[in-house]
PDB file of N, CA and C in Angstrom:
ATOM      1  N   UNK A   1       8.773  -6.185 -11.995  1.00  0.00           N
ATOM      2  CA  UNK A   1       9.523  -6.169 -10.753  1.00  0.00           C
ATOM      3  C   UNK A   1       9.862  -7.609 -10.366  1.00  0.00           C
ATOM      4  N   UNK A   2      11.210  -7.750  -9.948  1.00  0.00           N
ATOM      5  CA  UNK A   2      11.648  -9.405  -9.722  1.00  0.00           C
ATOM      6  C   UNK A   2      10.885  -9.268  -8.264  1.00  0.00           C
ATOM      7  N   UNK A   3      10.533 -10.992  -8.268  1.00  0.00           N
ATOM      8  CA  UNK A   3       9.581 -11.544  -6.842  1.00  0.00           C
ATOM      9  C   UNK A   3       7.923 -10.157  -6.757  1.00  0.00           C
ATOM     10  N   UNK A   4       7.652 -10.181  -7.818  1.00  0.00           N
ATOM     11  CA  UNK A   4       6.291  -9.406  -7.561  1.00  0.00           C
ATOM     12  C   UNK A   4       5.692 -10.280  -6.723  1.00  0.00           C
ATOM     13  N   UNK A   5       5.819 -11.233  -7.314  1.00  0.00           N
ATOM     14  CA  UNK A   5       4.279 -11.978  -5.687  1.00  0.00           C
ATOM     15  C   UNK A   5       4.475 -12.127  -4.748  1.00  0.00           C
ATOM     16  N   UNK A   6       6.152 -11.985  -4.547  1.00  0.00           N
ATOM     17  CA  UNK A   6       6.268 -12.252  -3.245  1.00  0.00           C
ATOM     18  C   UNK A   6       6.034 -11.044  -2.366  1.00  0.00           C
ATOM     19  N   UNK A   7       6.567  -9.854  -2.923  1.00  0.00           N
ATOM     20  CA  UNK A   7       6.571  -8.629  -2.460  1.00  0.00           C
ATOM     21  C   UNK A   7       4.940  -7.841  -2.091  1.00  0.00           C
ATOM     22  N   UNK A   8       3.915  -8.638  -3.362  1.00  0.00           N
ATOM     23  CA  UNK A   8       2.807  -7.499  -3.658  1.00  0.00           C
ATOM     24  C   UNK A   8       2.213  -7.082  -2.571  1.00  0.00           C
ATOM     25  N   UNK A   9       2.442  -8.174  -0.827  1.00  0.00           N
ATOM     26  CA  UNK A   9       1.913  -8.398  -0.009  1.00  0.00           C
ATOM     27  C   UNK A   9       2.651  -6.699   0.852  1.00  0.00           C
ATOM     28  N   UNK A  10       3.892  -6.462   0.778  1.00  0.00           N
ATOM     29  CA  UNK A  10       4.457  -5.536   1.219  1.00  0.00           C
ATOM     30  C   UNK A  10       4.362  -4.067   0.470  1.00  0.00           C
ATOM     31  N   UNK A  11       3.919  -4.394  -0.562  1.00  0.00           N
ATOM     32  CA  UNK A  11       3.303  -3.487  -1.394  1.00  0.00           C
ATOM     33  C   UNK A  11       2.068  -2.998  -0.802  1.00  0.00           C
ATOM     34  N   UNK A  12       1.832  -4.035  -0.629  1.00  0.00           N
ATOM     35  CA  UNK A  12       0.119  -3.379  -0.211  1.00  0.00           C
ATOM     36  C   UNK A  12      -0.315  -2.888   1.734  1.00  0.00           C
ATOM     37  N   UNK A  13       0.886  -3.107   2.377  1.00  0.00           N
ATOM     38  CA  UNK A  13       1.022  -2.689   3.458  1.00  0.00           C
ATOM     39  C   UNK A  13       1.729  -1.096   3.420  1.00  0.00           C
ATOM     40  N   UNK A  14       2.127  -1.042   2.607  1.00  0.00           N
ATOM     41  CA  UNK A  14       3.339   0.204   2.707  1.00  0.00           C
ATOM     42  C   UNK A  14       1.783   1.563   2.099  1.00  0.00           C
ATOM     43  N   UNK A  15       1.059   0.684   1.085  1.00  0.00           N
ATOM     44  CA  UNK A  15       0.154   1.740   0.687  1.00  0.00           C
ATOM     45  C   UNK A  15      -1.090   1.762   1.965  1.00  0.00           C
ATOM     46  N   UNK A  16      -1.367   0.732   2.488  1.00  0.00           N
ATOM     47  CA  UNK A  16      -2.173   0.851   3.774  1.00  0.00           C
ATOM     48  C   UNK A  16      -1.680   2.005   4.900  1.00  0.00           C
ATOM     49  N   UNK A  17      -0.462   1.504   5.266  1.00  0.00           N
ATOM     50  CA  UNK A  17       0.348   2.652   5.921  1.00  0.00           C
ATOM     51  C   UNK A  17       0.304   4.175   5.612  1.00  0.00           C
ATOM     52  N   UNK A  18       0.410   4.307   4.646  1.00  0.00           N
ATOM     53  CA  UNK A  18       0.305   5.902   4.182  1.00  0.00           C
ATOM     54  C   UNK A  18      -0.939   6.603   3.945  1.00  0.00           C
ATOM     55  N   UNK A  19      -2.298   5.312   3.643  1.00  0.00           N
ATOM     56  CA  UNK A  19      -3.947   5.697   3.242  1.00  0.00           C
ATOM     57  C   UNK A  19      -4.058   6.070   5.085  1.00  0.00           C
ATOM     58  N   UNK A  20      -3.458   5.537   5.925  1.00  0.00           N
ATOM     59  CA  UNK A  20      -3.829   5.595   7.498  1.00  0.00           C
ATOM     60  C   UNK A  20      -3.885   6.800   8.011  1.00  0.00           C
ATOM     61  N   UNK A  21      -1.928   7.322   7.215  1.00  0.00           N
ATOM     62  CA  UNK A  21      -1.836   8.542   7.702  1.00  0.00           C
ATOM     63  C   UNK A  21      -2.170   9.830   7.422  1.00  0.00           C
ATOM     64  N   UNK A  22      -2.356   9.777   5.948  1.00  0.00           N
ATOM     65  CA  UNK A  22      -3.212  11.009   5.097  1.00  0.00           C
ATOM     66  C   UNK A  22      -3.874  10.078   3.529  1.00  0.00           C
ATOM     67  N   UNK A  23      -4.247  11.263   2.757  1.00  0.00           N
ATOM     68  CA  UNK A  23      -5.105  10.894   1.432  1.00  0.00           C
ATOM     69  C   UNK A  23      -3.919  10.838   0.632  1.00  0.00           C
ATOM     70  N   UNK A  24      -3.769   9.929  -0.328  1.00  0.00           N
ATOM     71  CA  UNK A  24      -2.816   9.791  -1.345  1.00  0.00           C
ATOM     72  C   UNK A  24      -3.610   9.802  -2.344  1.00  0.00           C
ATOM     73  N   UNK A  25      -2.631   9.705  -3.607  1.00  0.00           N
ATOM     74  CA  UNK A  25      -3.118   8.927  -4.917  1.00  0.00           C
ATOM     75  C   UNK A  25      -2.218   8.487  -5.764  1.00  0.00           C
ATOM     76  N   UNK A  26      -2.268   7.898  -6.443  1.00  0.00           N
ATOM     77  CA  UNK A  26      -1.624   6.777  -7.098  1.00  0.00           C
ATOM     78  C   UNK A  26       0.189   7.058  -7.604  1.00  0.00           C
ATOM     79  N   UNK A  27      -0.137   8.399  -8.375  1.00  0.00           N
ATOM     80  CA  UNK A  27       0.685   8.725  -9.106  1.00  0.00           C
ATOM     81  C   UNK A  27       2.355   9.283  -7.343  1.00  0.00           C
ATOM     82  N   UNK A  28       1.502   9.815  -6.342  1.00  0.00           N
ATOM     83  CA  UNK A  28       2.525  10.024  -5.130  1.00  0.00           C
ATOM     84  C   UNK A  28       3.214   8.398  -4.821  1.00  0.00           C
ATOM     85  N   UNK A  29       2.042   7.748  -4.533  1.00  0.00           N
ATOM     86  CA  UNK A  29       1.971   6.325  -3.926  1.00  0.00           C
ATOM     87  C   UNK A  29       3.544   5.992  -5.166  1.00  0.00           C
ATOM     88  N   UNK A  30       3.105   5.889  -5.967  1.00  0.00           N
ATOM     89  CA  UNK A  30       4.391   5.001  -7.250  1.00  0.00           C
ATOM     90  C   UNK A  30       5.775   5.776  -6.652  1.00  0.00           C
ATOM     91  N   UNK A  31       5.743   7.148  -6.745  1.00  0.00           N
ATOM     92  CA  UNK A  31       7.179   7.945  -6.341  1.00  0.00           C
ATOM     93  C   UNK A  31       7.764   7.386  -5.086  1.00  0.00           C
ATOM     94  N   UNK A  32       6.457   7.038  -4.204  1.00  0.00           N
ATOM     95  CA  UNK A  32       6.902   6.844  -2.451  1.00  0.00           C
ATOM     96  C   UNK A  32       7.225   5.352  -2.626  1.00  0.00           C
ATOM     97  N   UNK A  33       7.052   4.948  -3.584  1.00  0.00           N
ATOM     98  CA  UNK A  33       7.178   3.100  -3.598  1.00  0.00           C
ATOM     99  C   UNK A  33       8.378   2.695  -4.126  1.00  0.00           C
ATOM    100  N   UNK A  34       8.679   4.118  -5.116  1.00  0.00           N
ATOM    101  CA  UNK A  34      10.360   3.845  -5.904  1.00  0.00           C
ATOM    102  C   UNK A  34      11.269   4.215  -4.999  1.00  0.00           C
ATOM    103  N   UNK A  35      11.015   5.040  -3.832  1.00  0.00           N
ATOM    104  CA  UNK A  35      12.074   5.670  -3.198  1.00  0.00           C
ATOM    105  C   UNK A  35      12.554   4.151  -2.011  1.00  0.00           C
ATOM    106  N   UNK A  36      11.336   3.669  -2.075  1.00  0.00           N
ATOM    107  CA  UNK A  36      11.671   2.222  -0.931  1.00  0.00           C
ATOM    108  C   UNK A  36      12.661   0.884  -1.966  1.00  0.00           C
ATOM    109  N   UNK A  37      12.397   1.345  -3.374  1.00  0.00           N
ATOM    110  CA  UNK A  37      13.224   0.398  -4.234  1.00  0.00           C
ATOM    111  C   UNK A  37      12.034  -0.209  -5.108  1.00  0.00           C
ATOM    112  N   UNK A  38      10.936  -0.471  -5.114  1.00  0.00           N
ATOM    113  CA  UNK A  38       9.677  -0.976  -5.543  1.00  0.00           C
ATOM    114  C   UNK A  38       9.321   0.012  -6.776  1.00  0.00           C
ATOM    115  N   UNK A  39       9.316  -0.776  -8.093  1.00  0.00           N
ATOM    116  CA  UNK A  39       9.237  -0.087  -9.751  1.00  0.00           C
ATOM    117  C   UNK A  39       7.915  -0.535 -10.081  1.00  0.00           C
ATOM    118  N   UNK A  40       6.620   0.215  -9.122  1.00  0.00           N
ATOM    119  CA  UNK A  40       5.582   0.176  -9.844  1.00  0.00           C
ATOM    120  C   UNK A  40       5.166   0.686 -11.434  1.00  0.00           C
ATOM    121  N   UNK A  41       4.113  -0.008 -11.975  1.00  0.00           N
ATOM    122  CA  UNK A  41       3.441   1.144 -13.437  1.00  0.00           C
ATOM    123  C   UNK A  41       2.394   1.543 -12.442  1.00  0.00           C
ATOM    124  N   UNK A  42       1.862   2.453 -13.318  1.00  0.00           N
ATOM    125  CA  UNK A  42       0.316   2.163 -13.128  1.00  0.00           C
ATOM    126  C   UNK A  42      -0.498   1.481 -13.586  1.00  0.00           C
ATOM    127  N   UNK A  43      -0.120   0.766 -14.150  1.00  0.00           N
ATOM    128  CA  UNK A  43      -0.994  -0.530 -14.688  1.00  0.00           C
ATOM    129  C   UNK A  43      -0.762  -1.592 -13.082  1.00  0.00           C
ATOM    130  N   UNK A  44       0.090  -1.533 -12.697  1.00  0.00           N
ATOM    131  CA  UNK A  44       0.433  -2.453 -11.486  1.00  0.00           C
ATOM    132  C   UNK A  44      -0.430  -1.574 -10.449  1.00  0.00           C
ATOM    133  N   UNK A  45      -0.697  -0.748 -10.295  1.00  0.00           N
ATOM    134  CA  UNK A  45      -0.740   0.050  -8.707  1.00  0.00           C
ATOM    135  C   UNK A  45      -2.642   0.201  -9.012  1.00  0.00           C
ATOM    136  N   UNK A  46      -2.654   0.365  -9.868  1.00  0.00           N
ATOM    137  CA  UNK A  46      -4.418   1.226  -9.854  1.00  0.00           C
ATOM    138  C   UNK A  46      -5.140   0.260  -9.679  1.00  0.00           C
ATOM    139  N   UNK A  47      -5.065  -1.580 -10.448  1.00  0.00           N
ATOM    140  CA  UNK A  47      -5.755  -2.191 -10.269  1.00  0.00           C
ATOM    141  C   UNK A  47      -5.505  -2.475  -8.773  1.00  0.00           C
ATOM    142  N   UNK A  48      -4.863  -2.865  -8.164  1.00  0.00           N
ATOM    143  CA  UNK A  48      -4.059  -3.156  -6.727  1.00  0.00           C
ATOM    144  C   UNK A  48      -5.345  -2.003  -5.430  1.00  0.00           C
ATOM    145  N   UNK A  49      -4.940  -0.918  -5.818  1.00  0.00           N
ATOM    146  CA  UNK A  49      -5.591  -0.076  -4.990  1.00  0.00           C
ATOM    147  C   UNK A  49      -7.302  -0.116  -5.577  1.00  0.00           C
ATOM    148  N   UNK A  50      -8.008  -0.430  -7.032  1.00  0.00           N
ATOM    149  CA  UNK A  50      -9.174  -0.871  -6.792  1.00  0.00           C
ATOM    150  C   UNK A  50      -9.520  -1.917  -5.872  1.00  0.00           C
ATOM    151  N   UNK A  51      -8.676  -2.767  -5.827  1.00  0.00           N
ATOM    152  CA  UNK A  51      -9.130  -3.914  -5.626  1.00  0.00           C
ATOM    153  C   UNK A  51      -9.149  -3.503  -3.537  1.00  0.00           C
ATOM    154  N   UNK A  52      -8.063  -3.045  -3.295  1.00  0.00           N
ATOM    155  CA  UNK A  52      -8.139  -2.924  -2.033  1.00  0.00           C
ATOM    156  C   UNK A  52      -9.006  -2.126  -1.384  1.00  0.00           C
ATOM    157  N   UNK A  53      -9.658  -1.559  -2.506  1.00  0.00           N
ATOM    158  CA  UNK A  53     -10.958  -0.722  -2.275  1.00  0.00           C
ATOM    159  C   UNK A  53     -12.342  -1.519  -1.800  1.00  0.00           C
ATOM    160  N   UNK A  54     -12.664  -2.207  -3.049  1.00  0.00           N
ATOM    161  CA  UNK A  54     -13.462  -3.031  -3.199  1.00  0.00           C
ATOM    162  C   UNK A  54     -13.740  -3.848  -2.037  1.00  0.00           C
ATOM    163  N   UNK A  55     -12.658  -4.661  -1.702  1.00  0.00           N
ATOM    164  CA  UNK A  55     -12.086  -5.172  -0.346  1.00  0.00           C
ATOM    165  C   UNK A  55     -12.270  -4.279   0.843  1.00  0.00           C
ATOM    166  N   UNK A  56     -12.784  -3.264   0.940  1.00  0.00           N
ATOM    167  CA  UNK A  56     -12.718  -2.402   1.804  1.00  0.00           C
ATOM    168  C   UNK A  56     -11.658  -2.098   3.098  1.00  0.00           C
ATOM    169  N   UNK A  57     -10.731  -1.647   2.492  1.00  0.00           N
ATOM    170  CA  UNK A  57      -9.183  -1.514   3.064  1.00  0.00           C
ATOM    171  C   UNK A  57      -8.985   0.150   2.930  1.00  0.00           C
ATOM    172  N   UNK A  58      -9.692   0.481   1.474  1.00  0.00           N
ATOM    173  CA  UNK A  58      -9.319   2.060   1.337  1.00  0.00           C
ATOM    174  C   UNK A  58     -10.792   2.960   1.219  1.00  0.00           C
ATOM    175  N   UNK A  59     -10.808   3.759   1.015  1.00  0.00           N
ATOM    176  CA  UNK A  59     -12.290   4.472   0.599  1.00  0.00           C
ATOM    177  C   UNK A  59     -11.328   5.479  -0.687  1.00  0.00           C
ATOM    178  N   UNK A  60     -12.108   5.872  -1.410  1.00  0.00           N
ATOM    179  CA  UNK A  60     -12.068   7.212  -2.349  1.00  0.00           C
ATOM    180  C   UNK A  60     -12.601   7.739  -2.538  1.00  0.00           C
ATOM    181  N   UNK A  61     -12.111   8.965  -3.155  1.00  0.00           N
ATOM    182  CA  UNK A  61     -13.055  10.405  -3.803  1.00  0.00           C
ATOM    183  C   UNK A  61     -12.165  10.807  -4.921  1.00  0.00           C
ATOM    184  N   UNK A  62     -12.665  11.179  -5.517  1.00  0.00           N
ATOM    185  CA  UNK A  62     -12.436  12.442  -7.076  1.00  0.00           C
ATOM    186  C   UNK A  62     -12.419  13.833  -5.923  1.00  0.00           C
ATOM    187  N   UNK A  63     -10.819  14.426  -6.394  1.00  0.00           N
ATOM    188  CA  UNK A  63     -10.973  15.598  -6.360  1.00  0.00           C
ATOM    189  C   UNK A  63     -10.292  16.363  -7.985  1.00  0.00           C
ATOM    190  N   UNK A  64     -10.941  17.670  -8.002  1.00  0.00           N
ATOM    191  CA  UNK A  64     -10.637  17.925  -9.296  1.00  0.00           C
ATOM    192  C   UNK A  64      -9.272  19.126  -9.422  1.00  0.00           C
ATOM    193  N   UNK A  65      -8.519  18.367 -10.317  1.00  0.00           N
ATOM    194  CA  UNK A  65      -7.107  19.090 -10.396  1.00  0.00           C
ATOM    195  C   UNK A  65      -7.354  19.956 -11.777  1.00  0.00           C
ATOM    196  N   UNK A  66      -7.216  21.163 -11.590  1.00  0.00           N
ATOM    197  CA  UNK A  66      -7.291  21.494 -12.926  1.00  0.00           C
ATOM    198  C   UNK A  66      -8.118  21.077 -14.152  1.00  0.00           C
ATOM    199  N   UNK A  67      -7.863  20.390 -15.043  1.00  0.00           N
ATOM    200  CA  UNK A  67      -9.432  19.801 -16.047  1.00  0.00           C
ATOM    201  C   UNK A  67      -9.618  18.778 -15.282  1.00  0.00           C
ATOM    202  N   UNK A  68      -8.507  18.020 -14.704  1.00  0.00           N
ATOM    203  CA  UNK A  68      -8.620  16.398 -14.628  1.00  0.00           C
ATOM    204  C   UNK A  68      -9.119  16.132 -12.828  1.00  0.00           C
ATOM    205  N   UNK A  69      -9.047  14.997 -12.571  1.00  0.00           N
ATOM    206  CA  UNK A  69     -10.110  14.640 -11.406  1.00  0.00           C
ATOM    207  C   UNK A  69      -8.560  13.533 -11.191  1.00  0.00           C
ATOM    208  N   UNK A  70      -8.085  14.048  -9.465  1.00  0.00           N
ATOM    209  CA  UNK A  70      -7.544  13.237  -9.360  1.00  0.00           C
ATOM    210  C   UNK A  70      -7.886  12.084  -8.060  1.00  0.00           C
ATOM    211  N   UNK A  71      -7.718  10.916  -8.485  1.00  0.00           N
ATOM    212  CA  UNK A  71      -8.356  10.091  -7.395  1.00  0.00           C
ATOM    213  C   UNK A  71      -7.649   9.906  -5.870  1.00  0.00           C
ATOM    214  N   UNK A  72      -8.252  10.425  -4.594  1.00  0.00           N
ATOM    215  CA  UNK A  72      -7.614  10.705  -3.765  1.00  0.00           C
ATOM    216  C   UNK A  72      -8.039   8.877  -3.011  1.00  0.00           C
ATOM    217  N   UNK A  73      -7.559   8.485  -2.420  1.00  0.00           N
ATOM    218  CA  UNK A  73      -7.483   7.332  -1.187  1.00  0.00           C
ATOM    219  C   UNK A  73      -6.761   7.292  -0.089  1.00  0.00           C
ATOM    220  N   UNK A  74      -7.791   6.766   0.748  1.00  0.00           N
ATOM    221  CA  UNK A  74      -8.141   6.649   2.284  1.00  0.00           C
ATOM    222  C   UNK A  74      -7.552   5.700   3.013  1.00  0.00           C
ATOM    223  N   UNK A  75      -7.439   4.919   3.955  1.00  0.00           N
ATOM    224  CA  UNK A  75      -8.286   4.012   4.971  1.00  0.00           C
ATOM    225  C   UNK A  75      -9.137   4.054   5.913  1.00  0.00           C
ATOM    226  N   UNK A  76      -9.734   2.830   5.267  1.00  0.00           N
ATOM    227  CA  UNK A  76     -10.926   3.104   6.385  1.00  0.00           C
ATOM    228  C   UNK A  76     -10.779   2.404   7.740  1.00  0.00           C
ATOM    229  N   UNK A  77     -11.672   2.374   8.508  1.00  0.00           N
ATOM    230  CA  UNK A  77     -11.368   1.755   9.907  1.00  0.00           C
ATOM    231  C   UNK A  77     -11.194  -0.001   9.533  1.00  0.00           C
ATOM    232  N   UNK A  78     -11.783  -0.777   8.507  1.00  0.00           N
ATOM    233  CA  UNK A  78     -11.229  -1.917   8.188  1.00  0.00           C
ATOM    234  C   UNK A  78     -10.175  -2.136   7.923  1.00  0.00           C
ATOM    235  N   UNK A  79      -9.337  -1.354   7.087  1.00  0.00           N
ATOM    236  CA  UNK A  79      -8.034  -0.839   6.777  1.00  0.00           C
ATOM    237  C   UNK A  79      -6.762  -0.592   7.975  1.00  0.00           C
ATOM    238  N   UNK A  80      -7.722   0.208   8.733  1.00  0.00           N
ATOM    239  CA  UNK A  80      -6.969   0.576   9.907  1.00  0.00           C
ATOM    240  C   UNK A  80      -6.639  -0.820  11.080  1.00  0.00           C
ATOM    241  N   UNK A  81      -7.785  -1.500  11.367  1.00  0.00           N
ATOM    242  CA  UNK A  81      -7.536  -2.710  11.783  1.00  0.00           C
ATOM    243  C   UNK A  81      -6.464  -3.542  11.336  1.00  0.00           C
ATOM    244  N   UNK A  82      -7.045  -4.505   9.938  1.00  0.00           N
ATOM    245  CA  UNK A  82      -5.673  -4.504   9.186  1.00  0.00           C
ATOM    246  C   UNK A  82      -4.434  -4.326   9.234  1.00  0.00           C
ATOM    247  N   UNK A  83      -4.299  -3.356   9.631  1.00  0.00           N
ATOM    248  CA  UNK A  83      -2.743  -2.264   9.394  1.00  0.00           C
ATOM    249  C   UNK A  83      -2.420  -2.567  11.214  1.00  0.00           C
ATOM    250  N   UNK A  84      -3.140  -2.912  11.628  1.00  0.00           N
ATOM    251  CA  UNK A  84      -2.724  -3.238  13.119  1.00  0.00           C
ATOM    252  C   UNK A  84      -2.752  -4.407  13.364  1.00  0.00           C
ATOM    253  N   UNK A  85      -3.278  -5.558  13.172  1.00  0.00           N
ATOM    254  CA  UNK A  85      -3.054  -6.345  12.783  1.00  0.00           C
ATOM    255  C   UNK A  85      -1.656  -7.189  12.295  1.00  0.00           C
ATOM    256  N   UNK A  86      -1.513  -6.548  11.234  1.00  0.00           N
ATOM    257  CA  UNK A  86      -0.513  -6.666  10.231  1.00  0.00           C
ATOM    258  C   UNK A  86       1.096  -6.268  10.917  1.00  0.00           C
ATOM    259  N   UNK A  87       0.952  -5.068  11.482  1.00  0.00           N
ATOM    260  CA  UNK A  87       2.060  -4.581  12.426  1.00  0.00           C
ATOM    261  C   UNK A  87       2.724  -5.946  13.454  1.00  0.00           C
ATOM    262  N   UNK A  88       1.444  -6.712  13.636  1.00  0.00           N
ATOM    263  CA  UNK A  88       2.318  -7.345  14.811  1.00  0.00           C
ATOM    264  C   UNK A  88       2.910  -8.561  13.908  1.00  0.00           C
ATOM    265  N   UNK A  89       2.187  -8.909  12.422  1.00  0.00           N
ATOM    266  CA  UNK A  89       2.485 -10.308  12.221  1.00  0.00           C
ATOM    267  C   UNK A  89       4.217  -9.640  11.650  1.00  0.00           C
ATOM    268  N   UNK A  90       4.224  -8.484  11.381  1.00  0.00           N
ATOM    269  CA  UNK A  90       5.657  -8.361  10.905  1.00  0.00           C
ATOM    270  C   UNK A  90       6.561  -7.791  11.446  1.00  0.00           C
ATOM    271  N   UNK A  91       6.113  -7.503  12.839  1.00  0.00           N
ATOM    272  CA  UNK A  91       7.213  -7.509  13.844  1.00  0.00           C
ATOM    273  C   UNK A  91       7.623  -8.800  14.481  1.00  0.00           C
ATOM    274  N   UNK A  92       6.878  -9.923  14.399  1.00  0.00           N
ATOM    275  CA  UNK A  92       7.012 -11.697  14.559  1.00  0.00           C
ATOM    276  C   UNK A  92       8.072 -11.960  13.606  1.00  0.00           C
ATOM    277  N   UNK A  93       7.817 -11.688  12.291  1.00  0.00           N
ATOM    278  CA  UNK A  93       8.278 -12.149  11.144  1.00  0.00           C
ATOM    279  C   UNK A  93       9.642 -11.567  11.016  1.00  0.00           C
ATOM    280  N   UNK A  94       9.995 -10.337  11.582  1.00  0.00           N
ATOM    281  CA  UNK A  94      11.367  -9.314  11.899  1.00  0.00           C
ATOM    282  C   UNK A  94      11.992 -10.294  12.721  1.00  0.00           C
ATOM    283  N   UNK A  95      11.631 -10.532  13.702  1.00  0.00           N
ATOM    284  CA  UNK A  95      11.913 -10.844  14.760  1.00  0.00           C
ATOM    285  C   UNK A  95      12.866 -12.339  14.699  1.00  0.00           C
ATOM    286  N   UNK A  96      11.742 -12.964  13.854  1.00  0.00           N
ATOM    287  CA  UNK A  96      12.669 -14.800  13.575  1.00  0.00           C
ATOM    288  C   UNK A  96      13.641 -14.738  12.342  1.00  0.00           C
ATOM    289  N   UNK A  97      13.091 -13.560  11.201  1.00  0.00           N
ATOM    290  CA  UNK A  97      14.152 -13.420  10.544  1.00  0.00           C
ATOM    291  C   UNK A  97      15.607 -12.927  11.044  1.00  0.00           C
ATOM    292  N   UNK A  98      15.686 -12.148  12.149  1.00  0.00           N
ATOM    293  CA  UNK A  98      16.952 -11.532  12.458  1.00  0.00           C
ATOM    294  C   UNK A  98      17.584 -12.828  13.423  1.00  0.00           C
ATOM    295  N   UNK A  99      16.830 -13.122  13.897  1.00  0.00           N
ATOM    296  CA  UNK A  99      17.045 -14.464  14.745  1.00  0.00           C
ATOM    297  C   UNK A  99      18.158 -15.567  13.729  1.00  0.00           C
ATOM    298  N   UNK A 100      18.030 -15.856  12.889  1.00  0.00           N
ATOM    299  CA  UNK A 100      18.414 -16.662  12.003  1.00  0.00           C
ATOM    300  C   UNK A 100      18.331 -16.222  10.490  1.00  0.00           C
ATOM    301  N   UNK A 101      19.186 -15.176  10.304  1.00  0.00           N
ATOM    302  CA  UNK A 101      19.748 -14.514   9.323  1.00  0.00           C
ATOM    303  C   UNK A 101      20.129 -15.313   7.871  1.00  0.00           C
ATOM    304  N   UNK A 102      20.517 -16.204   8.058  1.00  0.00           N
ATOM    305  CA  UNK A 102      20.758 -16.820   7.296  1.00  0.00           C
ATOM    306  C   UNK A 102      20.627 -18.042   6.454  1.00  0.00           C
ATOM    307  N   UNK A 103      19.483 -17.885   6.831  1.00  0.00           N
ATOM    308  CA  UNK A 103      18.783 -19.243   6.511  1.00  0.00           C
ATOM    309  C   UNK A 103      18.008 -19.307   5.222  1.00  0.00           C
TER     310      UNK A 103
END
């Protein structure tokens, strides 16, 4: 994906956003990320969401699909902070960008 680093940061808000509002998992998360324009793998997304785990941003569980176990994720109330948090620095950041468009 062109500007991954710049983006990964909006990447990882958009998946905070959605762990807030219900349980996802990876394979939804990638569909809901292409529809915003964002061409995750899963090689890009799984380590991303361990890590934001680890970090304690998400929680998980195994639920079992048929043979396979699919990994469901959360946020947790650290997460949820975060995600509020985060709301205001990028309504600031909306805000001076529209201000001066063109810069």
């Amino acid at each position: 994906m062109e500007h991954q680093d710049l983006l990964s940061g909006l990447i990882r808000l958009h998946v905070l956003h959605h762990a807030a509002q219900e349980e996802l998992y990876g394979q939804w998360m990638i569909e809901e990320l292409a529809r915003h324009g964002y061409k995750l793998s899963a090689g890009t997304l799984y380590p991303m969401l361990r890590s934001m785990e680890k970090k304690g941003y998400l929680t998980s569980k195994g639920h079992r699909v048929g043979r396979s176990v699919r990994r469901m994720y959360r946020a947790t109330p650290l997460g949820r902070k975060a995600l509020e948090m985060a709301r205001g620095k990028v309504r600031e950041l909306i805000g001076e960008m529209m201000e001066h468009p063109h810069t």
